[in-house]
PDB file of N, CA and C in Angstrom:
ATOM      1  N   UNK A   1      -2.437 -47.608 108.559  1.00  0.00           N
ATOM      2  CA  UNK A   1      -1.513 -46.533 108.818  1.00  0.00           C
ATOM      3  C   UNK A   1      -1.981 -45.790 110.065  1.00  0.00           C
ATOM      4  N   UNK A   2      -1.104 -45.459 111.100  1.00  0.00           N
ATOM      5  CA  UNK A   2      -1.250 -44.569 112.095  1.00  0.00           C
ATOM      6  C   UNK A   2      -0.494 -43.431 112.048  1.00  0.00           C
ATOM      7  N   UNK A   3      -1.589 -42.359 112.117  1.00  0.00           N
ATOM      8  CA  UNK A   3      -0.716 -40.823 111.698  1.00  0.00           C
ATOM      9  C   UNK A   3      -0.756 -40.574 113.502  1.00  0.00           C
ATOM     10  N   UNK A   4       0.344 -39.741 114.119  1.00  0.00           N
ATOM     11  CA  UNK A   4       0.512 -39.090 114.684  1.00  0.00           C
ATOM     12  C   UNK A   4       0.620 -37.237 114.690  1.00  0.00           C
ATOM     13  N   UNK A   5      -0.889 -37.079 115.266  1.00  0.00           N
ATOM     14  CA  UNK A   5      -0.984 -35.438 114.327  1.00  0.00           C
ATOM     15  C   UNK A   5      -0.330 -34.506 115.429  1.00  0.00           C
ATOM     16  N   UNK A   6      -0.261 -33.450 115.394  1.00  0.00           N
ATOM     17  CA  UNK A   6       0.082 -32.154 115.592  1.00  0.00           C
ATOM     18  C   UNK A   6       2.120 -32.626 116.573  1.00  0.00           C
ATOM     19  N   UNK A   7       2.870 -32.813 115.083  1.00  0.00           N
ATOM     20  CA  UNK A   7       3.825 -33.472 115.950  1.00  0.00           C
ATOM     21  C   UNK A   7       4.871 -32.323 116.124  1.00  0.00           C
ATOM     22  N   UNK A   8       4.269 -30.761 115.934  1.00  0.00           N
ATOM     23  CA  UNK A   8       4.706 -29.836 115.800  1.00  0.00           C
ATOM     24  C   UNK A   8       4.484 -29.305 117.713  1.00  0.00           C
ATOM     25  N   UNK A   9       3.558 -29.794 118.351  1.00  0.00           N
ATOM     26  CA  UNK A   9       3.441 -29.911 119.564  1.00  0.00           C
ATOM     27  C   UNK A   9       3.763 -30.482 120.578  1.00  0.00           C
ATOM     28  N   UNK A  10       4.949 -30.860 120.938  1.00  0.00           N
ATOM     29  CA  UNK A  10       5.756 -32.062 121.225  1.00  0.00           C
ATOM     30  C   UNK A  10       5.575 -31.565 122.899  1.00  0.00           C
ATOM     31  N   UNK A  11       5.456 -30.576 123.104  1.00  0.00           N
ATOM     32  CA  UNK A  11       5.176 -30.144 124.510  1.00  0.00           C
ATOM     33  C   UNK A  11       4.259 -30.923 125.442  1.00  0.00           C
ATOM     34  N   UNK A  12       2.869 -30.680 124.119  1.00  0.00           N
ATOM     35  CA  UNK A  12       1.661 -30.887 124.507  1.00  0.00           C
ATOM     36  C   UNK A  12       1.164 -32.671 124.516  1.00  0.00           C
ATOM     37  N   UNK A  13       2.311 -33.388 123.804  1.00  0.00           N
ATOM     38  CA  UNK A  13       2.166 -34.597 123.634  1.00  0.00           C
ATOM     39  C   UNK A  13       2.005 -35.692 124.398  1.00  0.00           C
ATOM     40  N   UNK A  14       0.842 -36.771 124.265  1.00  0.00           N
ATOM     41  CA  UNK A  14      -0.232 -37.641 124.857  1.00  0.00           C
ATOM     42  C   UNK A  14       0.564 -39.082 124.845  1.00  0.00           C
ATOM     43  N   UNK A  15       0.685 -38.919 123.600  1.00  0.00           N
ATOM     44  CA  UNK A  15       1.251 -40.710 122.862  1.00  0.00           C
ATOM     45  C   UNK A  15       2.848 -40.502 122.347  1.00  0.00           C
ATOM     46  N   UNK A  16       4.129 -41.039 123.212  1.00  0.00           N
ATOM     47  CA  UNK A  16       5.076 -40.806 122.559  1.00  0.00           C
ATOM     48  C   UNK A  16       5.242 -41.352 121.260  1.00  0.00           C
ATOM     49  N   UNK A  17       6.460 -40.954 120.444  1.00  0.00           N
ATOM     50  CA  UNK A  17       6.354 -41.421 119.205  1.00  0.00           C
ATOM     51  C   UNK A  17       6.678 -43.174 119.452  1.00  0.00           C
ATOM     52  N   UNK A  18       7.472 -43.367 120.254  1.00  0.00           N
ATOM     53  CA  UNK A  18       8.035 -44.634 120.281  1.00  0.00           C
ATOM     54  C   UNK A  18       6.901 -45.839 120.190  1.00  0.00           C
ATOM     55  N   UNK A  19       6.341 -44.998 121.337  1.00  0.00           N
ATOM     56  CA  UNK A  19       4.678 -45.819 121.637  1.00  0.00           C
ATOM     57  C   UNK A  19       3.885 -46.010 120.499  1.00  0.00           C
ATOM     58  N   UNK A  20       3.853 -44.688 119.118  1.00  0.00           N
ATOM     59  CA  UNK A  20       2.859 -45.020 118.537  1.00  0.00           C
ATOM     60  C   UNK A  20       3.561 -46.242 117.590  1.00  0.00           C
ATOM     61  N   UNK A  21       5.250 -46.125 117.236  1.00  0.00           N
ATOM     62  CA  UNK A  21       5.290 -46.674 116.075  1.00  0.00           C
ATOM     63  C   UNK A  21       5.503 -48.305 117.158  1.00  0.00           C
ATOM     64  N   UNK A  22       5.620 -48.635 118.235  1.00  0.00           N
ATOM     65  CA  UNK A  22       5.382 -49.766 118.672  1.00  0.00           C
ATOM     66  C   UNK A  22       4.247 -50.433 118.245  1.00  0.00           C
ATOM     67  N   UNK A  23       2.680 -49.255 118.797  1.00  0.00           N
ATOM     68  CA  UNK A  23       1.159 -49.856 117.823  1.00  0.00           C
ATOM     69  C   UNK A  23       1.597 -50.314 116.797  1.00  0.00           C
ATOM     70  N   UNK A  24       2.295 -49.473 116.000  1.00  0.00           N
ATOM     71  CA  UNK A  24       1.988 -49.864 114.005  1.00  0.00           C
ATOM     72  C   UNK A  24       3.059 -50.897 114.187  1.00  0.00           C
ATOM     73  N   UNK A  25       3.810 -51.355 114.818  1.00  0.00           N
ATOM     74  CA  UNK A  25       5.003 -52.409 114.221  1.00  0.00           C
ATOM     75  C   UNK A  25       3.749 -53.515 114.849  1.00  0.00           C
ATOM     76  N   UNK A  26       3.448 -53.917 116.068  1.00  0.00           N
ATOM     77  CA  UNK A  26       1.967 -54.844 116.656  1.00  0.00           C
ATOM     78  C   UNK A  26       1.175 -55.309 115.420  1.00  0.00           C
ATOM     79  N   UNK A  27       0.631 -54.275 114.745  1.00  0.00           N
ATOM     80  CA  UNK A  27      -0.239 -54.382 113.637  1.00  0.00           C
ATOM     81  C   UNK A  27      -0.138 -54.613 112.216  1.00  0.00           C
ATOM     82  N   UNK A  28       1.715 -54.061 112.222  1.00  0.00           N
ATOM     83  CA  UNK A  28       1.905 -54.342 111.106  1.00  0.00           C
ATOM     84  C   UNK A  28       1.595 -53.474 109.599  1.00  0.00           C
ATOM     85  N   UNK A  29       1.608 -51.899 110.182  1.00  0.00           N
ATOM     86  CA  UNK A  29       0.970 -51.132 109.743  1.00  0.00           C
ATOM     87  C   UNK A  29       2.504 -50.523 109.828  1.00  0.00           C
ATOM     88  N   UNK A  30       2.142 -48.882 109.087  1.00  0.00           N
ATOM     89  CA  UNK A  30       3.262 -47.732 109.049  1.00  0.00           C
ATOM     90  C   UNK A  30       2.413 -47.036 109.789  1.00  0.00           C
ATOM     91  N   UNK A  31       3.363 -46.218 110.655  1.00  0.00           N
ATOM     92  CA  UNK A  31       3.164 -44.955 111.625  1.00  0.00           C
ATOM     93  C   UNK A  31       4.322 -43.781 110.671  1.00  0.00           C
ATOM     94  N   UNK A  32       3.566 -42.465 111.108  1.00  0.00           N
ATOM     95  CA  UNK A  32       3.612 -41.708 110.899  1.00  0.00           C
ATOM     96  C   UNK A  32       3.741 -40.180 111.282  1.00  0.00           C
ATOM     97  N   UNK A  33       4.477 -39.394 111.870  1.00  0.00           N
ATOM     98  CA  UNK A  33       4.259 -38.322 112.533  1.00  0.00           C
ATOM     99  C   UNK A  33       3.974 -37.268 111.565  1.00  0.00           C
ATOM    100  N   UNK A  34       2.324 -36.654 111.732  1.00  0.00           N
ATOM    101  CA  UNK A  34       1.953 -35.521 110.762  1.00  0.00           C
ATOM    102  C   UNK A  34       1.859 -34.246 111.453  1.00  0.00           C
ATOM    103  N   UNK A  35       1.936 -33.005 111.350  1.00  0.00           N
ATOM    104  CA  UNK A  35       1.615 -31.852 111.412  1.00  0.00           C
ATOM    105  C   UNK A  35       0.652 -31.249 110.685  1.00  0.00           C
ATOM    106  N   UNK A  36      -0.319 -30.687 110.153  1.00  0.00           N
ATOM    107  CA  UNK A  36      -1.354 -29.913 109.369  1.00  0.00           C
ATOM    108  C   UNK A  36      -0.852 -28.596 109.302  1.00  0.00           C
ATOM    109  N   UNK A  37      -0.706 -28.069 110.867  1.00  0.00           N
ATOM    110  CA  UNK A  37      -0.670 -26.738 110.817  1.00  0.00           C
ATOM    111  C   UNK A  37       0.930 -26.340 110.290  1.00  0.00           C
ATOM    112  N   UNK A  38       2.434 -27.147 110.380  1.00  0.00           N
ATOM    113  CA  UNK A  38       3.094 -27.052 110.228  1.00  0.00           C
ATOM    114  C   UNK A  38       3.434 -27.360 108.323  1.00  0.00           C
ATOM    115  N   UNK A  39       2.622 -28.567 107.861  1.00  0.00           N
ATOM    116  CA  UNK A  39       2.692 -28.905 106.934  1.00  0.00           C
ATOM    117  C   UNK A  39       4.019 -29.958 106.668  1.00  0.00           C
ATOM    118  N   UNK A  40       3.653 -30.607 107.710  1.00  0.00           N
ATOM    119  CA  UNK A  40       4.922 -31.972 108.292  1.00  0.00           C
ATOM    120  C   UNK A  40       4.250 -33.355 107.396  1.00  0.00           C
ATOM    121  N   UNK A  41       4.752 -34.067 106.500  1.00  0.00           N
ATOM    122  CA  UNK A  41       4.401 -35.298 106.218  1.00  0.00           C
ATOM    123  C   UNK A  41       3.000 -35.269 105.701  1.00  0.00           C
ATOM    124  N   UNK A  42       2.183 -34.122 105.904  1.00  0.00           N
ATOM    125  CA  UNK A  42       1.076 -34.233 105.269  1.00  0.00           C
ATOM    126  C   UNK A  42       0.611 -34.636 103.535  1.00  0.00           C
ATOM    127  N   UNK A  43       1.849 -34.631 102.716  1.00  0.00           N
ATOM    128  CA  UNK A  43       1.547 -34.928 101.385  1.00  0.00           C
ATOM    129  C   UNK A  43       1.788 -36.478 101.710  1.00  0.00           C
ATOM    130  N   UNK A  44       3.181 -37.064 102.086  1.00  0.00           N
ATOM    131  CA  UNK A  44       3.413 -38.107 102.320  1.00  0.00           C
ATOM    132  C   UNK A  44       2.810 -39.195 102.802  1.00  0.00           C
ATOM    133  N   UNK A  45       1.731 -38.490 103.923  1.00  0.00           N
ATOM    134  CA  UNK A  45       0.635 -39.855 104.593  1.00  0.00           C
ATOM    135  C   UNK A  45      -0.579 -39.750 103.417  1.00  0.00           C
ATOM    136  N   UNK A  46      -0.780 -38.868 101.899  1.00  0.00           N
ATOM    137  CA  UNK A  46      -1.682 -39.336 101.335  1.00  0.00           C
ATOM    138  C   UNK A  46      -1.429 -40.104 100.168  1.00  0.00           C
ATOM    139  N   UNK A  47      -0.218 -39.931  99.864  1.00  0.00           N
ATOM    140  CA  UNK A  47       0.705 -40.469  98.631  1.00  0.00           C
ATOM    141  C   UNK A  47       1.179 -42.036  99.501  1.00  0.00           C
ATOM    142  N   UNK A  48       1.374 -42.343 100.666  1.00  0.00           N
ATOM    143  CA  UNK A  48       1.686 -43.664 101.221  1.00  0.00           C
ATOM    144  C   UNK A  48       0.043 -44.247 101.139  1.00  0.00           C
ATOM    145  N   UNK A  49      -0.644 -43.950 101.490  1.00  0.00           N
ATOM    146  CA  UNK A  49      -2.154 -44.367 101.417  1.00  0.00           C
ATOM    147  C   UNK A  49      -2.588 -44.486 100.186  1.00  0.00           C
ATOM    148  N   UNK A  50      -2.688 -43.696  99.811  1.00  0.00           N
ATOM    149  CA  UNK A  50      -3.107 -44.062  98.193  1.00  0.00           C
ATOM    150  C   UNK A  50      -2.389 -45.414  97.258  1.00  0.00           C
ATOM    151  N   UNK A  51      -1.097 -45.175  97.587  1.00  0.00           N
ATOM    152  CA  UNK A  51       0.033 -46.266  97.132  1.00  0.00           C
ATOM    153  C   UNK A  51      -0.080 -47.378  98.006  1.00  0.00           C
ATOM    154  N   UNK A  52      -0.290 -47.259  98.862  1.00  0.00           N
ATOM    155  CA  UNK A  52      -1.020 -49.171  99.894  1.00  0.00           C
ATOM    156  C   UNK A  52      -2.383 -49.384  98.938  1.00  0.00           C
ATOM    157  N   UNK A  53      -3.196 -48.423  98.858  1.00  0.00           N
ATOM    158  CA  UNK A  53      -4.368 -49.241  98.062  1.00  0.00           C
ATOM    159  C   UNK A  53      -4.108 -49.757  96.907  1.00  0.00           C
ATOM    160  N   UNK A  54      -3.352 -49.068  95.786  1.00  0.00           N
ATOM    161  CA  UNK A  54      -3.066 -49.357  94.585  1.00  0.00           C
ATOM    162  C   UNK A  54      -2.315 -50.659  94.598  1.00  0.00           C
ATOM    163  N   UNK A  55      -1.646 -51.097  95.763  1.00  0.00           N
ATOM    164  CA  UNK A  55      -0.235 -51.851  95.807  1.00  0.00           C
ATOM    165  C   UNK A  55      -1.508 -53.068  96.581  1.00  0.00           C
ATOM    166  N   UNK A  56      -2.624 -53.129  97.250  1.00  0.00           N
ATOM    167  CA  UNK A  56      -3.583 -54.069  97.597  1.00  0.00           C
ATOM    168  C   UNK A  56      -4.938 -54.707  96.279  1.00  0.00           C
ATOM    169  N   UNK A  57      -4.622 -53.218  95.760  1.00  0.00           N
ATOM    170  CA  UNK A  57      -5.627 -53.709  94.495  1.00  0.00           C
ATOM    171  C   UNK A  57      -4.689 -54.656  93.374  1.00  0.00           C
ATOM    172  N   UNK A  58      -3.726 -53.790  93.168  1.00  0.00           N
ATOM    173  CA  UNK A  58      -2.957 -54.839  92.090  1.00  0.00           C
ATOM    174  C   UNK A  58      -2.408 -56.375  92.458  1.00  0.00           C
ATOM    175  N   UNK A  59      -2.837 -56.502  93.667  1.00  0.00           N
ATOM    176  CA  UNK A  59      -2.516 -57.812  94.431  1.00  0.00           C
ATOM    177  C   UNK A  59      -3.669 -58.747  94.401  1.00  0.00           C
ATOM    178  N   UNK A  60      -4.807 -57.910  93.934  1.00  0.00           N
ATOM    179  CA  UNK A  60      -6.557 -58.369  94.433  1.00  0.00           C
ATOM    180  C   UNK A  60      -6.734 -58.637  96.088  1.00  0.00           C
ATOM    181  N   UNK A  61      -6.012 -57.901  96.621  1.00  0.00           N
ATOM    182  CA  UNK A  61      -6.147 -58.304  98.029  1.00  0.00           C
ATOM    183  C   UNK A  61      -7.549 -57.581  98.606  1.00  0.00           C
ATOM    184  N   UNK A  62      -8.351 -56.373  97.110  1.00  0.00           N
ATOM    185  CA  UNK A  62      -9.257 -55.395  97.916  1.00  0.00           C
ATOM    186  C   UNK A  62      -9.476 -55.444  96.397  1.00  0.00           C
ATOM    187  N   UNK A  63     -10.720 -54.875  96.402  1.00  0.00           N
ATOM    188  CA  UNK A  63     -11.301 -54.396  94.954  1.00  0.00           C
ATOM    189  C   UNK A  63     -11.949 -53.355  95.376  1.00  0.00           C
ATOM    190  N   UNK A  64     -12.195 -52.159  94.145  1.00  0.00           N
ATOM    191  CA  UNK A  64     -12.562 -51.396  94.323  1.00  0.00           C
ATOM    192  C   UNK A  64     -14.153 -51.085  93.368  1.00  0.00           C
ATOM    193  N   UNK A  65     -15.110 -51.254  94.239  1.00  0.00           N
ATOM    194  CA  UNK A  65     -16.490 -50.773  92.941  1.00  0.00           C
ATOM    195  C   UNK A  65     -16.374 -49.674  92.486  1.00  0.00           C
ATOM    196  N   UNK A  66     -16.934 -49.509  91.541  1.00  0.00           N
ATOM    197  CA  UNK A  66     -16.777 -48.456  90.491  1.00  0.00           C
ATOM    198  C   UNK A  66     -18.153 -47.725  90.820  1.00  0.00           C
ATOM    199  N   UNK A  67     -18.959 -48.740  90.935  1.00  0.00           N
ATOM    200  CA  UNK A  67     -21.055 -47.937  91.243  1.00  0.00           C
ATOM    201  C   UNK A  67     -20.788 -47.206  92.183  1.00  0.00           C
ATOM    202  N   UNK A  68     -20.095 -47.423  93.035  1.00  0.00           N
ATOM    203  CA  UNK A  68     -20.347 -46.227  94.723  1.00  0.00           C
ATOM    204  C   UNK A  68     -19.653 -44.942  94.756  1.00  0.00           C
ATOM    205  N   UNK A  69     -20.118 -43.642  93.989  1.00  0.00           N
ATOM    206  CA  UNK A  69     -19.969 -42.791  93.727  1.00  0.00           C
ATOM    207  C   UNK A  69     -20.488 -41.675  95.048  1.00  0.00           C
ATOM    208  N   UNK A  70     -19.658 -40.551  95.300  1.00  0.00           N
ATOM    209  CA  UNK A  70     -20.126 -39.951  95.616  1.00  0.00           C
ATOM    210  C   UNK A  70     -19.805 -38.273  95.138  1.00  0.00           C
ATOM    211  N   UNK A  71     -20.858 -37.479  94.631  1.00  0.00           N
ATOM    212  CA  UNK A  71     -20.966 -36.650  93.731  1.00  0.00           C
ATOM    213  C   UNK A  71     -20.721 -35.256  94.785  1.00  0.00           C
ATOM    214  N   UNK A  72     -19.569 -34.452  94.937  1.00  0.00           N
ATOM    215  CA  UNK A  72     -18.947 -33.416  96.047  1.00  0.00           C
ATOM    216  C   UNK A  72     -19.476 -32.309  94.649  1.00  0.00           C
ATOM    217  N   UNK A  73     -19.909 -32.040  94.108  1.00  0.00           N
ATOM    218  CA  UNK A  73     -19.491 -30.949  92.974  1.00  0.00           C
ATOM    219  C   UNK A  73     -20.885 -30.041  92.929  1.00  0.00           C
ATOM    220  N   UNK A  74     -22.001 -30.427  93.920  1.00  0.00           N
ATOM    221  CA  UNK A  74     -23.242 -29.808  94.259  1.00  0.00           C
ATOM    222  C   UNK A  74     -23.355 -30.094  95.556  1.00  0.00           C
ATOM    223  N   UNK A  75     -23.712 -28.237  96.393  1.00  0.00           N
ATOM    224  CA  UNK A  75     -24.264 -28.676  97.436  1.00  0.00           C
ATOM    225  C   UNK A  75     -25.541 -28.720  97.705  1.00  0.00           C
ATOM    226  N   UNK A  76     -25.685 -29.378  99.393  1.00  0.00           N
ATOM    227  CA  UNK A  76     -27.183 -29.709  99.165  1.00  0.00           C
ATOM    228  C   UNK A  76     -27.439 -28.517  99.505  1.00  0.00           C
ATOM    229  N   UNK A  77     -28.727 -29.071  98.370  1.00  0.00           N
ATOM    230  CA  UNK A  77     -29.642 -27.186  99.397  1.00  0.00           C
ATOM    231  C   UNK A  77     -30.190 -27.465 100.484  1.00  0.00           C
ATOM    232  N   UNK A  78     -30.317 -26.379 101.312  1.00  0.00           N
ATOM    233  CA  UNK A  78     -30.687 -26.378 102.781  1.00  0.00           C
ATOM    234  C   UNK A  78     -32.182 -25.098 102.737  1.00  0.00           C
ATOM    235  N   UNK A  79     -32.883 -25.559 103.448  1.00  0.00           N
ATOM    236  CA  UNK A  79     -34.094 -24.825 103.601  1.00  0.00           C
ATOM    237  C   UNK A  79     -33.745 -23.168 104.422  1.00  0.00           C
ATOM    238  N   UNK A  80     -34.078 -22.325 104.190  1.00  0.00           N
ATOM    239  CA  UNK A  80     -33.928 -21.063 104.908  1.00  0.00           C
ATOM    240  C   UNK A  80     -34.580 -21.681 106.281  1.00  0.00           C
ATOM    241  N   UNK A  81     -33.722 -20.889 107.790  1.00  0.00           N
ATOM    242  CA  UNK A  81     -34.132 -21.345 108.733  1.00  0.00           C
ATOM    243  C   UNK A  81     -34.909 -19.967 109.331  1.00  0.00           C
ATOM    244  N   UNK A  82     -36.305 -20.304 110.160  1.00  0.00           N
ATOM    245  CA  UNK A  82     -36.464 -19.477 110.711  1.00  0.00           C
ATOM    246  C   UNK A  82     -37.658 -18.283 109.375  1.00  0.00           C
ATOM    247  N   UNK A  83     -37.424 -18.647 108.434  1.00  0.00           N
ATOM    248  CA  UNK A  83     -37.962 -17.802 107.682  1.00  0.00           C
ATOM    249  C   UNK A  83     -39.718 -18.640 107.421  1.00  0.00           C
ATOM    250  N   UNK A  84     -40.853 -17.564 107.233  1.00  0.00           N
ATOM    251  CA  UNK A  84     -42.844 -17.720 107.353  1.00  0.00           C
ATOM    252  C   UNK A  84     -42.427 -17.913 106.269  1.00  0.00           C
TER     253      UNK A  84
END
């Protein structure tokens, strides 16, 4: 998937849209125009992503391990800086 971000900036814009969804049709991928700050497509490019993996796993085209965890629910502690 290729997101196209801040498409709320069209002024300021680098990569036309045409151009990007040309990349993703090349690749064979979905393009996407997102916004963050606007709140453009942003649920949609995680609900399309999530639903390509599910739709690659139920295919076995990808598996997913279960061991490779990563635990967000503690942070690390960090040493005081600067402190005798």
């Amino acid at each position: 998937m290729i997101l196209g971000n801040k498409c709320d900036m069209t002024d300021k814009r680098n990569v036309s849209r045409e151009r990007g969804e040309a990349i993703a049709r090349e690749h064979g991928i979905r393009f996407l125009e997102t916004s963050a700050k606007a709140n453009i497509n942003i649920d949609r490019a995680f609900l399309d992503l999530a639903e390509a993996i599910l739709n690659k796993q139920t295919l076995g085209q990808i598996s997913i391990d279960k061991q490779d965890k990563i635990n967000i629910s503690k942070p690390e502690s960090k040493s005081p800086v600067g402190k005798c």
